[in-house]
C-alpha atoms as a PDB file:
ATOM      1  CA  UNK A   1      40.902 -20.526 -27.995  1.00  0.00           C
ATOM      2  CA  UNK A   2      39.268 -24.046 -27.310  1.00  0.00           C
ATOM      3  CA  UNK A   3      38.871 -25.324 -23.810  1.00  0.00           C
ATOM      4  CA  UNK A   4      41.932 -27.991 -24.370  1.00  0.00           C
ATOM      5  CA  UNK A   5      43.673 -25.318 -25.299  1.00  0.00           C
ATOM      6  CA  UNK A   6      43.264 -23.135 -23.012  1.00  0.00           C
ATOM      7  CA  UNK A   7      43.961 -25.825 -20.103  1.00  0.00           C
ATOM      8  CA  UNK A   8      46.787 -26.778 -21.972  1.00  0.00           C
ATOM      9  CA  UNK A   9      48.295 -23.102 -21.911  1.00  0.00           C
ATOM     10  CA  UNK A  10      47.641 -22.800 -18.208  1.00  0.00           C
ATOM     11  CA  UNK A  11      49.136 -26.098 -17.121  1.00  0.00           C
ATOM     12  CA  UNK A  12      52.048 -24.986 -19.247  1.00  0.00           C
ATOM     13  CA  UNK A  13      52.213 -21.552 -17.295  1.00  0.00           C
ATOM     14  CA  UNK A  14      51.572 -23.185 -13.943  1.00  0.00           C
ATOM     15  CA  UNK A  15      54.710 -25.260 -14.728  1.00  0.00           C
ATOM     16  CA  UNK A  16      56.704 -21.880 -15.470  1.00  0.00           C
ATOM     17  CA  UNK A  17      55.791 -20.599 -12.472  1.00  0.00           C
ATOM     18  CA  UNK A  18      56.899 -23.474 -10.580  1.00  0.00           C
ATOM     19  CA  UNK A  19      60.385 -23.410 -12.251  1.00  0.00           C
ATOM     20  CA  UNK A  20      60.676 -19.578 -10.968  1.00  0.00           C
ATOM     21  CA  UNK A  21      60.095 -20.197  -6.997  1.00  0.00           C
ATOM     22  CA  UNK A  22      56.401 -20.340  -7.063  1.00  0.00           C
ATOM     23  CA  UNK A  23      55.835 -23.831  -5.904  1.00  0.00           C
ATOM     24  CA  UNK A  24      55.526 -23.292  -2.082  1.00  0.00           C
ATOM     25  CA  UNK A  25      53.435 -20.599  -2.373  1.00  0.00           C
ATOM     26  CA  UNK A  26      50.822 -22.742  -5.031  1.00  0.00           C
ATOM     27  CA  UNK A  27      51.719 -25.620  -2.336  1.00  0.00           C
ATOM     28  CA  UNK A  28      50.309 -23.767   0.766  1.00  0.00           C
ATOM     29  CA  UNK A  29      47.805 -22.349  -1.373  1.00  0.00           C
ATOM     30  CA  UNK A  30      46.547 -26.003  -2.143  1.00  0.00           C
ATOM     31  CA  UNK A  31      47.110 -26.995   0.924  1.00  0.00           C
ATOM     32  CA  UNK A  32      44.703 -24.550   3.080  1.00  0.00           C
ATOM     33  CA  UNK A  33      41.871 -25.575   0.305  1.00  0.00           C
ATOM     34  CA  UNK A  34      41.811 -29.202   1.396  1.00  0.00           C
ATOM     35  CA  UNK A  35      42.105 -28.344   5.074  1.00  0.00           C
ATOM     36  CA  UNK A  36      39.065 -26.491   4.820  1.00  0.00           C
ATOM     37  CA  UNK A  37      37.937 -29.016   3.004  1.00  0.00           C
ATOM     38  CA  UNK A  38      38.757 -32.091   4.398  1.00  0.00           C
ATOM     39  CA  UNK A  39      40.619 -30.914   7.805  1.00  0.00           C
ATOM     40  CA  UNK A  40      44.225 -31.949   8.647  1.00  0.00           C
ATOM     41  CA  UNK A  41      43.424 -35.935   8.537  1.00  0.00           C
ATOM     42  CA  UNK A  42      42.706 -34.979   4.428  1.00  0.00           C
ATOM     43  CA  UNK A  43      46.443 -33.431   4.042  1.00  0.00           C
ATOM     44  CA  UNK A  44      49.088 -35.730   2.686  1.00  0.00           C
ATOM     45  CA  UNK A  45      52.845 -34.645   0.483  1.00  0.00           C
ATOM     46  CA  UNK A  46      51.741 -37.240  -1.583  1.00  0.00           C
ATOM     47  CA  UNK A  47      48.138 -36.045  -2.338  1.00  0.00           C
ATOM     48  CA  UNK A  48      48.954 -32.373  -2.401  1.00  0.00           C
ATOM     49  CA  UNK A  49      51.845 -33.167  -5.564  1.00  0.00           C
ATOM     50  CA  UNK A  50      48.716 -34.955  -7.397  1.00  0.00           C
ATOM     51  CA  UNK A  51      46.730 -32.095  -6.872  1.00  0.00           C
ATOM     52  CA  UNK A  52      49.422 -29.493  -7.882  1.00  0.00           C
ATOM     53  CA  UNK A  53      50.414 -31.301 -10.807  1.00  0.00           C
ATOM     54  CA  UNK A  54      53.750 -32.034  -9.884  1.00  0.00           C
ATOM     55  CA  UNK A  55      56.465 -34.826  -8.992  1.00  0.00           C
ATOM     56  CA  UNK A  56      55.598 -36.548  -5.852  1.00  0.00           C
ATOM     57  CA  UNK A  57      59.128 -35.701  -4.295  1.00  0.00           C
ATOM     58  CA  UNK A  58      58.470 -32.100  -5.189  1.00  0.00           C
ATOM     59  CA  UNK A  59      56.782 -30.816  -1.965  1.00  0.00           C
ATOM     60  CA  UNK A  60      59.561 -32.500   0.211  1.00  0.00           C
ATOM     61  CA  UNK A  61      62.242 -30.016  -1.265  1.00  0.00           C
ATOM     62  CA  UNK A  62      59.830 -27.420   0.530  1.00  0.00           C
ATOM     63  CA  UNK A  63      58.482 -29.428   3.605  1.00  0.00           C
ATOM     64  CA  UNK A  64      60.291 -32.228   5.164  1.00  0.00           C
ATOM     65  CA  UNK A  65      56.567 -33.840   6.041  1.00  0.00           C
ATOM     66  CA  UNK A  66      53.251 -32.993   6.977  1.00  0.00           C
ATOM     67  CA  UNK A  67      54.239 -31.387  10.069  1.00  0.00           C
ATOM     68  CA  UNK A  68      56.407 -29.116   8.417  1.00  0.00           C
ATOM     69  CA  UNK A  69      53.620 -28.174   6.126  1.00  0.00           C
ATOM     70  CA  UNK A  70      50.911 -27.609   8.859  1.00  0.00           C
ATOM     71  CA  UNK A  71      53.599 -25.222  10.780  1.00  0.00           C
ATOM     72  CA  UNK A  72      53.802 -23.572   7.410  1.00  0.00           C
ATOM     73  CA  UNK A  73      50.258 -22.843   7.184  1.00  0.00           C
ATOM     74  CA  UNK A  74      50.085 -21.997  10.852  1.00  0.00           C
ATOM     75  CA  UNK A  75      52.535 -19.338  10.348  1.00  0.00           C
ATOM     76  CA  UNK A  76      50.958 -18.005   6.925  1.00  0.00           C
ATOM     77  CA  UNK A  77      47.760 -17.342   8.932  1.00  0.00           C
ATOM     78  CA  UNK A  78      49.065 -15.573  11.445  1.00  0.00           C
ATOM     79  CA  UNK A  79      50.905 -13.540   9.004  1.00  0.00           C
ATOM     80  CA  UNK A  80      47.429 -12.815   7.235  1.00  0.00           C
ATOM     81  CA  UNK A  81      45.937 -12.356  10.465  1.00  0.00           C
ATOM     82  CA  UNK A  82      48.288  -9.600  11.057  1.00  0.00           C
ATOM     83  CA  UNK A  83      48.070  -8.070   8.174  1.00  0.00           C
ATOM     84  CA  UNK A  84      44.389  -7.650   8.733  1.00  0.00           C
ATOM     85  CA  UNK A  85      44.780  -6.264  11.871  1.00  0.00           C
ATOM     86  CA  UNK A  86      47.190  -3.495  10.663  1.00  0.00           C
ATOM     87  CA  UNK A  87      44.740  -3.011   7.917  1.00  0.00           C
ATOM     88  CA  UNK A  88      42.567  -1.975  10.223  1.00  0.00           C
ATOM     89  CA  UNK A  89      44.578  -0.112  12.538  1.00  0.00           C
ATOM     90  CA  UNK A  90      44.893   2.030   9.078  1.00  0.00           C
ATOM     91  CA  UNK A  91      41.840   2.283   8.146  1.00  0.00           C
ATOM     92  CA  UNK A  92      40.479   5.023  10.879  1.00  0.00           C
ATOM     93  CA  UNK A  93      43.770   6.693  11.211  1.00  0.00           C
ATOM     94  CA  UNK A  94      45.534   7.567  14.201  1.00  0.00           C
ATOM     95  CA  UNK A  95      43.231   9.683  15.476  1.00  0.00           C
ATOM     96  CA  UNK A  96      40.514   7.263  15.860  1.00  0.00           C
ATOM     97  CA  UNK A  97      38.469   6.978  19.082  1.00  0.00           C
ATOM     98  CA  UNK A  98      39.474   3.579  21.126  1.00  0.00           C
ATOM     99  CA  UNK A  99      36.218   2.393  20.721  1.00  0.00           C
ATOM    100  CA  UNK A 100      35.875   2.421  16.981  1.00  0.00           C
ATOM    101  CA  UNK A 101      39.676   1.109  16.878  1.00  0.00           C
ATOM    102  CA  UNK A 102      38.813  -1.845  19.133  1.00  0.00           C
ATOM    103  CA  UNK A 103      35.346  -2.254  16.901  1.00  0.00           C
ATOM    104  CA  UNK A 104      37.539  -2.324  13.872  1.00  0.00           C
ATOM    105  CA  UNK A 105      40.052  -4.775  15.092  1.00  0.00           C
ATOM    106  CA  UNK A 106      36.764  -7.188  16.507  1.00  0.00           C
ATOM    107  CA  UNK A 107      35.846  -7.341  13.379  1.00  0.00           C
ATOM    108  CA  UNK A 108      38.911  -8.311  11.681  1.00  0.00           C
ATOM    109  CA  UNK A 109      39.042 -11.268  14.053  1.00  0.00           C
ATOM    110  CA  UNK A 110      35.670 -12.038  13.620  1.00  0.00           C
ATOM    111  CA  UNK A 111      35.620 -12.161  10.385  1.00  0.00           C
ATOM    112  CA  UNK A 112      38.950 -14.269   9.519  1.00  0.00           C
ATOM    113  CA  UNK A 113      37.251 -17.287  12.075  1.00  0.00           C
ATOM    114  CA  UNK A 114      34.085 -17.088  10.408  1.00  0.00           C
ATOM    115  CA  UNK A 115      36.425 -17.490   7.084  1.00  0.00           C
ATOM    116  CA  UNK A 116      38.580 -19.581   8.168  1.00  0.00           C
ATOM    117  CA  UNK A 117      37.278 -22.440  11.144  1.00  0.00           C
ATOM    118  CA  UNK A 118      40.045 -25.143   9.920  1.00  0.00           C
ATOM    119  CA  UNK A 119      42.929 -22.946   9.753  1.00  0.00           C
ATOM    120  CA  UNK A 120      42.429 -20.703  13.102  1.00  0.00           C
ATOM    121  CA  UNK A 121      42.034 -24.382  15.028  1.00  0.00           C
ATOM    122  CA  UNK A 122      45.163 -25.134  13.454  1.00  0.00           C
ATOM    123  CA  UNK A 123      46.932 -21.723  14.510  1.00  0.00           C
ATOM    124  CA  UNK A 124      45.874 -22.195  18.008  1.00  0.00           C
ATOM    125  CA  UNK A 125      47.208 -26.230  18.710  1.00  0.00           C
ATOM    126  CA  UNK A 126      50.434 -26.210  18.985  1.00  0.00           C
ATOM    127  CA  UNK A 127      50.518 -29.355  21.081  1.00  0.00           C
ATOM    128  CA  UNK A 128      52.224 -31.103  17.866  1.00  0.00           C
ATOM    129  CA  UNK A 129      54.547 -28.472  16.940  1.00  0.00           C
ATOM    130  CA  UNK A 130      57.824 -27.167  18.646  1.00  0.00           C
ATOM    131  CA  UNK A 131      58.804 -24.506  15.669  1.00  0.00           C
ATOM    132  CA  UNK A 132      59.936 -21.522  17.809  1.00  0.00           C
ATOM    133  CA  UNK A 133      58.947 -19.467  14.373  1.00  0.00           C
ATOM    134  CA  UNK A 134      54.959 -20.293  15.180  1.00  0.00           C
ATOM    135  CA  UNK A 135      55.342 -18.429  18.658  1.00  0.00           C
ATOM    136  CA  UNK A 136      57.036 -15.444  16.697  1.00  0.00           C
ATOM    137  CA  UNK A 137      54.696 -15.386  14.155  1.00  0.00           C
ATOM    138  CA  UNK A 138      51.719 -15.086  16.604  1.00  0.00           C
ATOM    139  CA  UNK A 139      53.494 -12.694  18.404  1.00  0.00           C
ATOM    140  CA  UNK A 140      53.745 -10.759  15.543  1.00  0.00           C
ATOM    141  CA  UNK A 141      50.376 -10.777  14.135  1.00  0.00           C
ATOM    142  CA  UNK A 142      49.108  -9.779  17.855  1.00  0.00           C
ATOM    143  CA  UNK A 143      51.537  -6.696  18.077  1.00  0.00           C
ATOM    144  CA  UNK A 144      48.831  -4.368  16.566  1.00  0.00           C
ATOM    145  CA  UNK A 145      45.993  -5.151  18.696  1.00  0.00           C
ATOM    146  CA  UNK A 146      48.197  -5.026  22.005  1.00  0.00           C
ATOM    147  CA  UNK A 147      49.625  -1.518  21.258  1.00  0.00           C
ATOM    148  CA  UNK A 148      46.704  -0.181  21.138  1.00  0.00           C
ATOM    149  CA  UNK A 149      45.520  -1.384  24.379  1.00  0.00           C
ATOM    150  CA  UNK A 150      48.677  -0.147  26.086  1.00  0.00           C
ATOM    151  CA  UNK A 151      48.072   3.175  24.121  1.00  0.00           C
ATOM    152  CA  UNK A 152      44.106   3.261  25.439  1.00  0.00           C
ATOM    153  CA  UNK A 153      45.909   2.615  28.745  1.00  0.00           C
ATOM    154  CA  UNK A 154      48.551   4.907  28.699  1.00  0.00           C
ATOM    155  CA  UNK A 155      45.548   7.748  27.928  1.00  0.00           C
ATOM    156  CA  UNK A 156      43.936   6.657  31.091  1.00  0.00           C
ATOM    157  CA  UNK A 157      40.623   4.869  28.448  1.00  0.00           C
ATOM    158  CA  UNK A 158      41.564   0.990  29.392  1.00  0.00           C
ATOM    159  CA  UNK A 159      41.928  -0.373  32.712  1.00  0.00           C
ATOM    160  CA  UNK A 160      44.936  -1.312  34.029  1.00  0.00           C
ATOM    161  CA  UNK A 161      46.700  -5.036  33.574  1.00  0.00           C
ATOM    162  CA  UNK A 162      48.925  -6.512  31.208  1.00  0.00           C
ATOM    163  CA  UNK A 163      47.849  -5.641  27.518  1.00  0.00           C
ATOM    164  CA  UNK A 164      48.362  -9.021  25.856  1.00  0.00           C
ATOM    165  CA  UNK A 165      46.058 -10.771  28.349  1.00  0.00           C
ATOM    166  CA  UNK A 166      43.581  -8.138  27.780  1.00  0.00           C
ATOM    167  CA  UNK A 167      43.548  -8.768  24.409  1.00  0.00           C
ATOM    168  CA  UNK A 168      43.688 -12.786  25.025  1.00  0.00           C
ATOM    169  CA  UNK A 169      40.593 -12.524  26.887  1.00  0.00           C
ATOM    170  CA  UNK A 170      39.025 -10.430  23.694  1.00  0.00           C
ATOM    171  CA  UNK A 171      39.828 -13.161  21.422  1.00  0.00           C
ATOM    172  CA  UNK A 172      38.366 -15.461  23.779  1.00  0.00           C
ATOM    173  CA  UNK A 173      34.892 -13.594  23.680  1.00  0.00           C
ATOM    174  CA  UNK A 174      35.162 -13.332  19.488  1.00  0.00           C
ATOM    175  CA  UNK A 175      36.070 -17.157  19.466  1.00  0.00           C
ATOM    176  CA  UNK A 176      33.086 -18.168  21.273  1.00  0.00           C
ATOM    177  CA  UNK A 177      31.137 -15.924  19.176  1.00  0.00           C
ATOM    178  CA  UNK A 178      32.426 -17.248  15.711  1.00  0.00           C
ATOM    179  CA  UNK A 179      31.948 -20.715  17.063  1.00  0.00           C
ATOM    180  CA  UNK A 180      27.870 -19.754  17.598  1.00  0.00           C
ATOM    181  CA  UNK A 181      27.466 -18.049  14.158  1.00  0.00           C
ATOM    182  CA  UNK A 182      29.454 -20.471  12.463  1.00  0.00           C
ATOM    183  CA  UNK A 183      27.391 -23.446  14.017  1.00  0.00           C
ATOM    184  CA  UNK A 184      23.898 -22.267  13.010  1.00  0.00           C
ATOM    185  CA  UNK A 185      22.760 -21.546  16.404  1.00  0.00           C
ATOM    186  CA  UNK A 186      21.421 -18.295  15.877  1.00  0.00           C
ATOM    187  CA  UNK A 187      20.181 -16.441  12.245  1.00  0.00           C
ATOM    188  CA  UNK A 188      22.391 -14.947  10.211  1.00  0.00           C
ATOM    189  CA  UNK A 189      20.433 -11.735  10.411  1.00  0.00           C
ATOM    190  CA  UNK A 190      21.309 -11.360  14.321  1.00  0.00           C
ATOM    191  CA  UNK A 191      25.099 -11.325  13.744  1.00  0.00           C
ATOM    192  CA  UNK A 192      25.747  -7.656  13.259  1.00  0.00           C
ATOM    193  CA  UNK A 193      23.430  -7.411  16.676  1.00  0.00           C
ATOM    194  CA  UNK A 194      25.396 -10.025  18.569  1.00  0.00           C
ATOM    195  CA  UNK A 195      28.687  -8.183  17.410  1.00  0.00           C
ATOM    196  CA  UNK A 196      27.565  -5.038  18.476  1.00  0.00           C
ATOM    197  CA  UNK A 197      26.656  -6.139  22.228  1.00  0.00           C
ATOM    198  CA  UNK A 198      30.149  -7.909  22.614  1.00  0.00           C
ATOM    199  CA  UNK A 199      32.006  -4.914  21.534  1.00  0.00           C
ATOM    200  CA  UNK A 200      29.734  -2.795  23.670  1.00  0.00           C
ATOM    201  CA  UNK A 201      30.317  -5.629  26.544  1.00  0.00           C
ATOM    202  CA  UNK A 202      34.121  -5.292  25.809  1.00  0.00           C
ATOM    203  CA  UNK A 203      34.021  -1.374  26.109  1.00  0.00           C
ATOM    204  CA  UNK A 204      32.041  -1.885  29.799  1.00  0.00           C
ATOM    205  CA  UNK A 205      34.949  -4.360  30.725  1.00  0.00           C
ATOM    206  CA  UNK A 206      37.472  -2.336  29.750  1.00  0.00           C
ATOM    207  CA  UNK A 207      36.559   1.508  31.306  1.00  0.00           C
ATOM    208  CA  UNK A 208      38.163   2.472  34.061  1.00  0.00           C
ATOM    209  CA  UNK A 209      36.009   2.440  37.092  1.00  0.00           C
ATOM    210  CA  UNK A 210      35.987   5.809  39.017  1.00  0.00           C
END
């Protein structure tokens, strides 16, 4: 099959999809591209139904305006954020040791900022946005990590204090840390090191002091 072709065939299928409900998903999909790209000054309706190949009053039968599609992707990350973290709560099994459970779910964190610096900034200013379904969704995606605080806590391995500001104050650390390895700061080859003392930091925090 010849290039044309070919391109041809998948604008034809893209168009399909579209026609069967896949539009806001290709939207959002196009959507976190150019904000990694170009940040949220680069998103526009407009722009996005060029890029997606499609009418420019398409995207407002999904999103009322750009707001609407930031709190979109706000509420898809946290969703994907959540995921990760469950992921990862599966990964060792229940019987895990706290430690490698709170080294596992580090690293999730880690590794989505370091992956994704536009849309965790996004996720985390809500000074624009009054969509009560942001605050759920971040609720939601934290529900992992703070169970298994108030489980550590409940087995007498975590200090005692209120489990979502625990785990606030972890995300904190892992923020900071993504911000340094993300900004060049230090070599690439000293980020497994640097992870490794903050968890092991995070662990002295956390013990109970007899």
């Amino acid at each position: 099959m010849s290039i044309t072709k070919r391109k041809a065939r998948e604008v034809v299928e893209r168009a399909r999809s579209y026609h069967h409900g896949d539009l806001r998903a290709e939207l959002l999909r196009r959507a976190e591209e150019t904000l990694s790209r170009a940040g949220v000054d680069g998103l526009s309706l407009r722009q996005l139904a060029r890029d997606t190949g499609v009418s420019h009053a398409a995207p407002s039968r999904h999103f009322r305006d750009k707001q609407a599609l930031l709190d979109a992707l706000t509420i898809a990350g946290f969703e994907r954020l959540g995921a990760g973290f469950e992921q990862a709560a599966g990964s060792g099994g229940d019987t895990a040791a706290f430690p490698a459970r709170l080294r596992a779910m580090a690293h999730t964190y880690l590794r989505f900022a370091i992956d994704n610096p536009a849309l965790l900034a996004l996720m985390f200013a809500r000074k624009n946005s009054s969509d009560p379904a942001i605050e759920e969704a971040a609720a939601r995606a934290f529900t992992v990590p703070i169970e298994m605080v108030a489980d550590a806590q409940a087995g007498g391995e975590v200090v005692p204090g209120e489990p979502r500001r625990i785990c606030l104050s972890a995300v904190a650390a892992l923020h900071g840390l993504a911000a340094i390895l993300g900004s060049g700061l230090v070599a690439a080859e000293e980020a497994d090191g640097l992870f490794d003392e903050m968890v092991g930091h995070m662990m002295d925090g956390l013990r109970p002091r007899r």
